[in-house]
N, C-alpha and C. Protein backbone atom coordinates (compact mmCIF):
# COMPACT_ATOMS: atom_id res chain seq x y z
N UNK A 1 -3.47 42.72 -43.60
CA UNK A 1 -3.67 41.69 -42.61
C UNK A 1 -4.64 42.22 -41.55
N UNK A 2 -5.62 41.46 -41.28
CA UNK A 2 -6.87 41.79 -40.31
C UNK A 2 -6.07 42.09 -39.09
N UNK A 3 -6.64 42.85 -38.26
CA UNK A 3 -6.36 42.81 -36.87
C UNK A 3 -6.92 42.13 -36.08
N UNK A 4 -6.06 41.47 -35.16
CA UNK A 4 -6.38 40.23 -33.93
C UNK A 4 -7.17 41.01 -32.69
N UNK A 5 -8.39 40.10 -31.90
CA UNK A 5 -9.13 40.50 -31.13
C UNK A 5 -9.12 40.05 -29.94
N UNK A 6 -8.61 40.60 -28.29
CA UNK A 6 -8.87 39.81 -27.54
C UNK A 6 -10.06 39.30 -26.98
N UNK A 7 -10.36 38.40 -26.17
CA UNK A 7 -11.98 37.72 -26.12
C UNK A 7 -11.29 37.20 -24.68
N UNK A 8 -12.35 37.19 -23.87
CA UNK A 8 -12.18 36.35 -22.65
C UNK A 8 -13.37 34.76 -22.58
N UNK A 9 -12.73 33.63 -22.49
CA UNK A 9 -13.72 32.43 -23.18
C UNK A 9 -14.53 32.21 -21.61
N UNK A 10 -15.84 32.43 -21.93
CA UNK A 10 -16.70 31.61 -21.30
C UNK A 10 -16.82 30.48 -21.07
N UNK A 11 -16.32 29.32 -21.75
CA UNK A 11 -16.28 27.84 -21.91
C UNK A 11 -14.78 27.06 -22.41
N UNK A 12 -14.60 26.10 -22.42
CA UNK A 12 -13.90 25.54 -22.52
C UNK A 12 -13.71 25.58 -24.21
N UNK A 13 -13.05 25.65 -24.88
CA UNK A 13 -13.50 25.48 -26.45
C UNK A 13 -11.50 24.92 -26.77
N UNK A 14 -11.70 23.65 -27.33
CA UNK A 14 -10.45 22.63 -27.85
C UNK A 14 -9.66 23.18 -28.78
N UNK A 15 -8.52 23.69 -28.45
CA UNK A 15 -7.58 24.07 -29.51
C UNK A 15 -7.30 25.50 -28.92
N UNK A 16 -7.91 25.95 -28.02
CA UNK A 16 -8.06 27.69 -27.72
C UNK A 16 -7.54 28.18 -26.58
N UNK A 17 -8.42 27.62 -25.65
CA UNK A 17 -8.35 27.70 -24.45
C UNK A 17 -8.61 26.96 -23.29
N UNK A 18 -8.93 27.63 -22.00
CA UNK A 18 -10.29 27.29 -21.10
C UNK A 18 -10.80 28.03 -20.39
N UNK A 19 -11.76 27.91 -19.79
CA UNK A 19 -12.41 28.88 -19.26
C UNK A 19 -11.82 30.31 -18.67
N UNK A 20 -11.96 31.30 -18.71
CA UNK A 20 -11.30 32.32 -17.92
C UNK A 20 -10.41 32.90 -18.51
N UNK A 21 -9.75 32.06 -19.81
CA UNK A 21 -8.53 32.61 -20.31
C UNK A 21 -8.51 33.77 -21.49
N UNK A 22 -7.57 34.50 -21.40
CA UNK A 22 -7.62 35.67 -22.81
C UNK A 22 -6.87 35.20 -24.11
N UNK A 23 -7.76 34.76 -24.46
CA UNK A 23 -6.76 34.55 -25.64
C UNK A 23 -7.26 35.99 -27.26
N UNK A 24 -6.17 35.68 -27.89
CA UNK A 24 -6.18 36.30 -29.31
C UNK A 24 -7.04 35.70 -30.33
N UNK A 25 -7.75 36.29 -31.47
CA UNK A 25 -8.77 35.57 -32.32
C UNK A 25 -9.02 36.47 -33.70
N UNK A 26 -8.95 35.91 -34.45
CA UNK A 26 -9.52 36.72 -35.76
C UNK A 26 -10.88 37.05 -35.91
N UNK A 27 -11.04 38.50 -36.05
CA UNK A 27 -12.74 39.22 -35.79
C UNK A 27 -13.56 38.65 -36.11
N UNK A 28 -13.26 37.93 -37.45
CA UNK A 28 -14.38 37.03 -37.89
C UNK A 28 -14.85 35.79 -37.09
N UNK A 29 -13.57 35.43 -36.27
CA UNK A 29 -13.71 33.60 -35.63
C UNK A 29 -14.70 34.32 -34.48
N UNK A 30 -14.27 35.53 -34.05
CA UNK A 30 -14.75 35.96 -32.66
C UNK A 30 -16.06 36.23 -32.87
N UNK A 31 -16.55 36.59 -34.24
CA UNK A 31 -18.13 37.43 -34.05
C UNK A 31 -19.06 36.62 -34.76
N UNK A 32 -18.22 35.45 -35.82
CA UNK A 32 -18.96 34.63 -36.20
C UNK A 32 -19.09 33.20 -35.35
N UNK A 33 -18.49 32.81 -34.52
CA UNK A 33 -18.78 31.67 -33.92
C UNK A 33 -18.46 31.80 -32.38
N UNK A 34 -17.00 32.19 -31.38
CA UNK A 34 -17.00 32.63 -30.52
C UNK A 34 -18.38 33.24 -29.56
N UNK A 35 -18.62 34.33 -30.08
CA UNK A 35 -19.85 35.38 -29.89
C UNK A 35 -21.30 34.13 -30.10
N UNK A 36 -21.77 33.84 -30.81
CA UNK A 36 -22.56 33.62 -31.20
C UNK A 36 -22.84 31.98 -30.26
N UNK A 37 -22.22 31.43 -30.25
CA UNK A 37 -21.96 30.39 -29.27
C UNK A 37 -21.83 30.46 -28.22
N UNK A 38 -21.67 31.64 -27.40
CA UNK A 38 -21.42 32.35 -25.67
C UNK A 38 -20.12 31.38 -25.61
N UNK A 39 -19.32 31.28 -26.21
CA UNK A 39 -18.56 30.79 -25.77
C UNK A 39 -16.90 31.96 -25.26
N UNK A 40 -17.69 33.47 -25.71
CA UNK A 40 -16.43 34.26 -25.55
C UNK A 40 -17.38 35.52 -25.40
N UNK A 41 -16.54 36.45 -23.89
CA UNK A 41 -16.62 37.93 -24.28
C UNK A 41 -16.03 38.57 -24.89
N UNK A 42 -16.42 39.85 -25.16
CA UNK A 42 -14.88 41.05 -24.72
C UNK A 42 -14.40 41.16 -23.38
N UNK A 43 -12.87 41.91 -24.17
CA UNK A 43 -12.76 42.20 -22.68
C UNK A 43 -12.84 43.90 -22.78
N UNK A 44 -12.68 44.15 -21.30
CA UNK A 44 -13.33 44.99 -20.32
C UNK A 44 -13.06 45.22 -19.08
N UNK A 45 -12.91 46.51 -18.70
CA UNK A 45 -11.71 46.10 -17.33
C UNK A 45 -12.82 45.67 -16.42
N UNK A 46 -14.10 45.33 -16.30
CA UNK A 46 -15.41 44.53 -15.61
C UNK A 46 -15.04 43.38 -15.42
N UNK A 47 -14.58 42.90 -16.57
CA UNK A 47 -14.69 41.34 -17.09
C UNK A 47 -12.99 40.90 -16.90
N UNK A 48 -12.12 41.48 -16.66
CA UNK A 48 -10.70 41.60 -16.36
C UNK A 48 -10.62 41.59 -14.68
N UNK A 49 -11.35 42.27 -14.01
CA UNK A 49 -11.36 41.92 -12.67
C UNK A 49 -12.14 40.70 -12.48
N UNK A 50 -13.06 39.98 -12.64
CA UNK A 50 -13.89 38.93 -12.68
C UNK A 50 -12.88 37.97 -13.15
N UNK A 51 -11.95 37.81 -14.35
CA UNK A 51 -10.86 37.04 -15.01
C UNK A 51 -10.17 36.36 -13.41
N UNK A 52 -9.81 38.25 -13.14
CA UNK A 52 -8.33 38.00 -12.08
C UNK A 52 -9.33 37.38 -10.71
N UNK A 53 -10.19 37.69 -9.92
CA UNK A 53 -10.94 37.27 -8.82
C UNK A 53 -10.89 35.55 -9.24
N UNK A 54 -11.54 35.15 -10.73
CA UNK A 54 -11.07 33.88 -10.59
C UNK A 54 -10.34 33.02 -10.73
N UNK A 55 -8.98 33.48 -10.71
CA UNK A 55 -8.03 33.01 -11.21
C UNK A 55 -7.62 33.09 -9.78
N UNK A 56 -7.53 34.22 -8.78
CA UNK A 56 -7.39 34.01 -7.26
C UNK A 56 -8.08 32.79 -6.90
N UNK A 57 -9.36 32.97 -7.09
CA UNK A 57 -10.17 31.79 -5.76
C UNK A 57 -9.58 30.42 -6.62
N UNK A 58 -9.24 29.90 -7.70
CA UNK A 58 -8.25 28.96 -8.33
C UNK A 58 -7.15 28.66 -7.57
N UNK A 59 -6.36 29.42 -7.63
CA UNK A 59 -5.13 29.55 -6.56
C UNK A 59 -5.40 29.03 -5.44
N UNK A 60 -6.35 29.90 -4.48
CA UNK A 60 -6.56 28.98 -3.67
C UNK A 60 -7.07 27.87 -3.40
N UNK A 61 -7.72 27.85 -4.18
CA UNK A 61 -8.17 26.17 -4.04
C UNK A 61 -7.02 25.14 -4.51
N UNK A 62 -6.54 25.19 -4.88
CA UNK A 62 -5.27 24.33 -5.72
C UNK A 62 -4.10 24.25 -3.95
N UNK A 63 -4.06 25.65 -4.14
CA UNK A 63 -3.61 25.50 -2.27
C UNK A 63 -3.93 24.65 -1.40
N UNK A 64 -5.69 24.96 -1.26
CA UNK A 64 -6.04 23.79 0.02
C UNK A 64 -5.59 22.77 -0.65
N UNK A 65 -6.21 21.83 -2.03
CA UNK A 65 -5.77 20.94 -2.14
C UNK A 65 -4.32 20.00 -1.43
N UNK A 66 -3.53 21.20 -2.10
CA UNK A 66 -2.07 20.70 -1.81
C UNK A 66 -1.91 20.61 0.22
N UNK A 67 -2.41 21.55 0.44
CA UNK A 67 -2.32 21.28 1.85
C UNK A 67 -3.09 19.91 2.83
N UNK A 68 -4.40 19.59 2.17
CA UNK A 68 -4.84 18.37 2.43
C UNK A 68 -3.99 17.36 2.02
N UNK A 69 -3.60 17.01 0.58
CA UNK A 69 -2.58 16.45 0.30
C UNK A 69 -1.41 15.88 0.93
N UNK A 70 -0.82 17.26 1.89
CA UNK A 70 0.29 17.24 2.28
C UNK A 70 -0.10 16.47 4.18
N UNK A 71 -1.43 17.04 4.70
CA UNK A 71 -1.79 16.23 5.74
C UNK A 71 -2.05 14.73 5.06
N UNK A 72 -2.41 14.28 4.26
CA UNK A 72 -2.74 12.64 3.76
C UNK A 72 -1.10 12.05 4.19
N UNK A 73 -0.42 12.73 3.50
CA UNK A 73 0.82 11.72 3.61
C UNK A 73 1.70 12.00 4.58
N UNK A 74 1.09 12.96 5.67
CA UNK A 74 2.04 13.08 6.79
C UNK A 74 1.54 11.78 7.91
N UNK A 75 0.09 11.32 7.24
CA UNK A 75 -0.65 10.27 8.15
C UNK A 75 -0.73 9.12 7.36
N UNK A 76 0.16 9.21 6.12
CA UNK A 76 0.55 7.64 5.60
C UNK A 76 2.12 7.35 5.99
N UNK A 77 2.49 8.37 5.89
CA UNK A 77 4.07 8.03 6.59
C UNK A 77 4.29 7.07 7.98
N UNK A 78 3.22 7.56 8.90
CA UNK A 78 3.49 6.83 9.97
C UNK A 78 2.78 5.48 9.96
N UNK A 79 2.67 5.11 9.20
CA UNK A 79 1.80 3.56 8.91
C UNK A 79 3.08 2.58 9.78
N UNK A 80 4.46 2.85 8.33
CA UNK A 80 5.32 1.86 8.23
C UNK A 80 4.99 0.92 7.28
N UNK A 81 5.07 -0.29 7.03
CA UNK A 81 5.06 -1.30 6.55
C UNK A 81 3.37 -2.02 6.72
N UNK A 82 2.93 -1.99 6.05
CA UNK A 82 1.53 -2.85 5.68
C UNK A 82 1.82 -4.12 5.41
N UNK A 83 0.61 -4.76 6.03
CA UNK A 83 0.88 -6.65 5.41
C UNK A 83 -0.22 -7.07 4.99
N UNK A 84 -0.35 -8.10 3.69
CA UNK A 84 -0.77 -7.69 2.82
C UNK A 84 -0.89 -9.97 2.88
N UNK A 85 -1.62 -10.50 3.14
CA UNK A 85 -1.41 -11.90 3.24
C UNK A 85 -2.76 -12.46 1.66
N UNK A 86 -1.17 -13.21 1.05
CA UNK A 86 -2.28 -14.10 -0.02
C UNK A 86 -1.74 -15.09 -0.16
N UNK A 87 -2.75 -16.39 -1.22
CA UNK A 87 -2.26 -17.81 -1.21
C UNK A 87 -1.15 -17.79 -1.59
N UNK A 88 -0.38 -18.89 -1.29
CA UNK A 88 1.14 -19.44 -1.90
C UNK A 88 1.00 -20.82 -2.50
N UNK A 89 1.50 -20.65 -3.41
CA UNK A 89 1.91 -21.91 -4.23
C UNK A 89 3.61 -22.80 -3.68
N UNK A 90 4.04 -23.22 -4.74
CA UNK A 90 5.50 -23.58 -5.19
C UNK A 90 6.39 -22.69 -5.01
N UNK A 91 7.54 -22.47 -4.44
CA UNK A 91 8.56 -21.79 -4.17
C UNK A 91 8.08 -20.12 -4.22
N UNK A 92 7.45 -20.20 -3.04
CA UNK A 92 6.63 -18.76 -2.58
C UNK A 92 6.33 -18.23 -3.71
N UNK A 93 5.67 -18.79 -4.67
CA UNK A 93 4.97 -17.70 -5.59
C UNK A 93 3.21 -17.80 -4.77
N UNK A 94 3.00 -16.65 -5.30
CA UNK A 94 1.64 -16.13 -4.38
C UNK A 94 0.34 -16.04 -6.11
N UNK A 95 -0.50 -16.91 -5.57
CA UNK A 95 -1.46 -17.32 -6.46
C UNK A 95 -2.04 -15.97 -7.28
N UNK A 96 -2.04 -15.34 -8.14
CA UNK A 96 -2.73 -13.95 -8.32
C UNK A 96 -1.77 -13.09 -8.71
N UNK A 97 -1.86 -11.82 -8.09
CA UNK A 97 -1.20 -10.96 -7.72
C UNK A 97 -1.79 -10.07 -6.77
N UNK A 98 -1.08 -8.25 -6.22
CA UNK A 98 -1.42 -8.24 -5.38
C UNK A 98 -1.76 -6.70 -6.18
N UNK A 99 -2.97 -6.51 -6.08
CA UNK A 99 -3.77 -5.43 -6.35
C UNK A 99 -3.96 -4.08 -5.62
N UNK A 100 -3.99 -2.89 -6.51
CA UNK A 100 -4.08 -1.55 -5.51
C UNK A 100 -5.57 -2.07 -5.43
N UNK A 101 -6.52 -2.45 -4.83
CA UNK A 101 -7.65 -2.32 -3.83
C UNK A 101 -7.14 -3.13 -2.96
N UNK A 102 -6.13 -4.08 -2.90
CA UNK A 102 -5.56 -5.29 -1.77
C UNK A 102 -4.68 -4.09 -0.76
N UNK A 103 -4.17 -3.12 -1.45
CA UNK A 103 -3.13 -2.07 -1.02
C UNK A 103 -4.16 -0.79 -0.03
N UNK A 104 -5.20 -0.38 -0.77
CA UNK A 104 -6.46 0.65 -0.20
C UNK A 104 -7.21 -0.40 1.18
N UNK A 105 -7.29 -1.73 1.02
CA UNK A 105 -7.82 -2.24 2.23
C UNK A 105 -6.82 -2.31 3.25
N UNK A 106 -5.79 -2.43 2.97
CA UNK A 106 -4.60 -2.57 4.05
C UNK A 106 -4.19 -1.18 4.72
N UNK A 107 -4.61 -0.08 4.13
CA UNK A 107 -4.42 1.20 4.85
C UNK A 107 -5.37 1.63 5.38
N UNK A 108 -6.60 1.19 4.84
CA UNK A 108 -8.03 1.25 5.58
C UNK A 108 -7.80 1.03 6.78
N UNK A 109 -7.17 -0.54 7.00
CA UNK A 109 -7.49 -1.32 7.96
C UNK A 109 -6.45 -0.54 9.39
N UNK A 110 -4.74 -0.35 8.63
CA UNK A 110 -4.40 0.02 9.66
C UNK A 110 -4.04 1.71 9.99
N UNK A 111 -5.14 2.71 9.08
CA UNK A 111 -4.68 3.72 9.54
C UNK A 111 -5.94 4.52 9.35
N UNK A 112 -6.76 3.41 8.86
CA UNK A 112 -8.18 4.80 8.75
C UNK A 112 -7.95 5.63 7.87
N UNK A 113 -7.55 5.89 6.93
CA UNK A 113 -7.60 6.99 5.81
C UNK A 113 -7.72 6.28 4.28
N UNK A 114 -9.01 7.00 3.99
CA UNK A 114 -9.64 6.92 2.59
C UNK A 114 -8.40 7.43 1.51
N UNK A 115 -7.79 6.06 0.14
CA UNK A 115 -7.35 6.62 -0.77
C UNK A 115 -7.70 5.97 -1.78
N UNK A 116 -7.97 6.34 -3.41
CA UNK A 116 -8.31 6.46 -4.01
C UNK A 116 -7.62 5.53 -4.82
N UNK A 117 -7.94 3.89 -5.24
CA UNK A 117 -6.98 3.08 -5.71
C UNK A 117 -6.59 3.62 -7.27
N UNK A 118 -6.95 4.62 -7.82
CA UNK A 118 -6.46 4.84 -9.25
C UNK A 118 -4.61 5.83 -8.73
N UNK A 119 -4.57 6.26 -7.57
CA UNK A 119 -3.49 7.22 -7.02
C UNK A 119 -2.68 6.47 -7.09
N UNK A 120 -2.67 4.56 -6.85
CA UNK A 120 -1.70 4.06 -6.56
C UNK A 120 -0.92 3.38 -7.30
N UNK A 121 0.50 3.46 -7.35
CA UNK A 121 1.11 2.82 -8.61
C UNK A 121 1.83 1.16 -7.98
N UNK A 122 1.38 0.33 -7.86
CA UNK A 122 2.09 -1.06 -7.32
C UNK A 122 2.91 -1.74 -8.75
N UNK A 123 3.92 -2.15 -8.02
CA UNK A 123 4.90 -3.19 -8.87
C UNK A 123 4.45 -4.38 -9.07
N UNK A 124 5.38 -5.06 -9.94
CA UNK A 124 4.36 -6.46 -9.92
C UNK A 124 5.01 -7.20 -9.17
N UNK A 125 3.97 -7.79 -8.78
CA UNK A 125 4.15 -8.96 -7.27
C UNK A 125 4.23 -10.53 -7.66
N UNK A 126 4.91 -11.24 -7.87
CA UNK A 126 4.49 -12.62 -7.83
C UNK A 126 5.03 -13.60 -6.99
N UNK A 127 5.95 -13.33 -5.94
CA UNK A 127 6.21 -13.87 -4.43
C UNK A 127 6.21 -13.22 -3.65
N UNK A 128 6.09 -13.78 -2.58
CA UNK A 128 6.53 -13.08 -0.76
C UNK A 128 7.86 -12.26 -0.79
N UNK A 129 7.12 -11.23 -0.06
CA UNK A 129 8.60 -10.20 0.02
C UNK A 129 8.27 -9.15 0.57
N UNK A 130 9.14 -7.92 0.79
CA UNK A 130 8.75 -6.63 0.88
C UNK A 130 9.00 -6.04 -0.51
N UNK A 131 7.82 -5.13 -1.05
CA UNK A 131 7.54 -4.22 -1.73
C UNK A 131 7.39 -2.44 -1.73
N UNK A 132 7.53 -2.09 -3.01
CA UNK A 132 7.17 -0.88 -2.53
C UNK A 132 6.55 -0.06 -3.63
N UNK A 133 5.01 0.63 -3.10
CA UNK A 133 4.29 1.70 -3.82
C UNK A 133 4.08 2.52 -3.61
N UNK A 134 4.17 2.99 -4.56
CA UNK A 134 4.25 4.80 -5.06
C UNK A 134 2.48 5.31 -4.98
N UNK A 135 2.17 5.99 -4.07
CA UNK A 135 0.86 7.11 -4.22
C UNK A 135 1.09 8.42 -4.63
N UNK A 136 0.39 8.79 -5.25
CA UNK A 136 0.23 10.32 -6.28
C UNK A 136 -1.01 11.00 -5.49
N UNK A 137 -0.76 11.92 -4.22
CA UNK A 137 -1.80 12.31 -3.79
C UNK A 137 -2.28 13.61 -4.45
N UNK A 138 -1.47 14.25 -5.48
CA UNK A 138 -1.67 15.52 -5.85
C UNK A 138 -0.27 15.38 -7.05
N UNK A 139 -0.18 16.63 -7.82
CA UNK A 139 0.79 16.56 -8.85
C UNK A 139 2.23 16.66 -7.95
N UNK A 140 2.46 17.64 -7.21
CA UNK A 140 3.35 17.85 -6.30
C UNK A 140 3.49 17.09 -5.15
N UNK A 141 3.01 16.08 -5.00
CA UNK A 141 3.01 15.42 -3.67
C UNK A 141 2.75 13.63 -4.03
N UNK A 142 4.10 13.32 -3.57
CA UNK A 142 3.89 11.55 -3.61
C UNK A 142 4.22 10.65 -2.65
N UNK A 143 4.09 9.71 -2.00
CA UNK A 143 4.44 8.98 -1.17
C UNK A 143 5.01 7.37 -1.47
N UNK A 144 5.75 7.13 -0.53
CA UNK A 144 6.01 5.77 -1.11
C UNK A 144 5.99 4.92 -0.16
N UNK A 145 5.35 3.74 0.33
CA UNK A 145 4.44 2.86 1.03
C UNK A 145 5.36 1.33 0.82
N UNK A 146 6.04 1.34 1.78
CA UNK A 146 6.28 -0.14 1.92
C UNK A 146 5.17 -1.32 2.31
N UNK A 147 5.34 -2.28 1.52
CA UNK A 147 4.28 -3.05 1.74
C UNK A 147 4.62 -4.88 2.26
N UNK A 148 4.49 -5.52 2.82
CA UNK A 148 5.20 -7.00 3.08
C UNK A 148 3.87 -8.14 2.61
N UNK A 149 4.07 -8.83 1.49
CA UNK A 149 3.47 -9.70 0.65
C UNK A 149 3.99 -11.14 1.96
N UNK A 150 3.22 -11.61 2.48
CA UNK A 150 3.04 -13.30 3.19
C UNK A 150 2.09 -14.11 2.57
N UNK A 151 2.28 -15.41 2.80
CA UNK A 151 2.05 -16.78 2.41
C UNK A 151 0.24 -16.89 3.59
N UNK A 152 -0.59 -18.03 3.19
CA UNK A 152 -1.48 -17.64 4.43
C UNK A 152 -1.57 -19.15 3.94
């Protein structure tokens, strides 16, 4: 049985890895396509500190993230309740429904902070009421946004 080679991947390559990572490889996968594709070094304790340095500045960045994150929804919390006014029909059903960009203009409006309508998860709406949606500002971090649907 051949012996396995470690390689540190330059690129992203499907089924393997991603960037930065060490993975294991058969000499041949490594020197016939790996290698030849820049898609992999050796390793090397050169190329092992360079690994670990970026796997730090990763870390931190994933950090700030979460810490911006964590300021977004300390300044959606204090909203409260958003109102959110569309047509009414027949026994308060509301013509439409009520859309995360209807939800991103209503926090615009009353709190000044930019969010990203794919973050937001809304229920379905088809009368007047209070509601409530879920934002995904980060994997670890979610908020949940009462919202009040009126007649106009």
């Amino acid at each position: 049985m051949a012996k396995r080679v470690q390689v540190v991947l330059t690129k992203d390559v499907s089924k393997l890895g991603k960037l930065g990572d060490i993975v294991e490889v058969a000499p041949g996968y490594a020197r016939n396509f790996l290698y030849p594709q820049s898609f992999a070094t050796t390793v090397t304790p050169g190329v092992m500190k360079q690994v670990a340095r970026r796997k730090e500045l990763e870390l931190q960045r994933l950090a700030e993230l979460k810490a911006a994150a964590l300021t977004q929804k300390e300044a959606l919390e204090k909203i409260g309740t958003l109102s959110i006014v569309k047509p009414v029909g027949e026994n308060e059903a509301i013509f439409g429904t009520v859309t995360t960009q209807d939800i991103v203009d209503a926090i615009k409006a009353s709190a000044s902070v930019d969010v990203d309508r794919r973050e937001i998860e809304v229920p379905e709406v088809k009368s007047i009421g209070e509601y409530t949606a879920t934002l995904k500002l980060h994997p670890e971090v979610s908020v949940s946004l009462t919202f009040a649907v009126s007649g106009s």
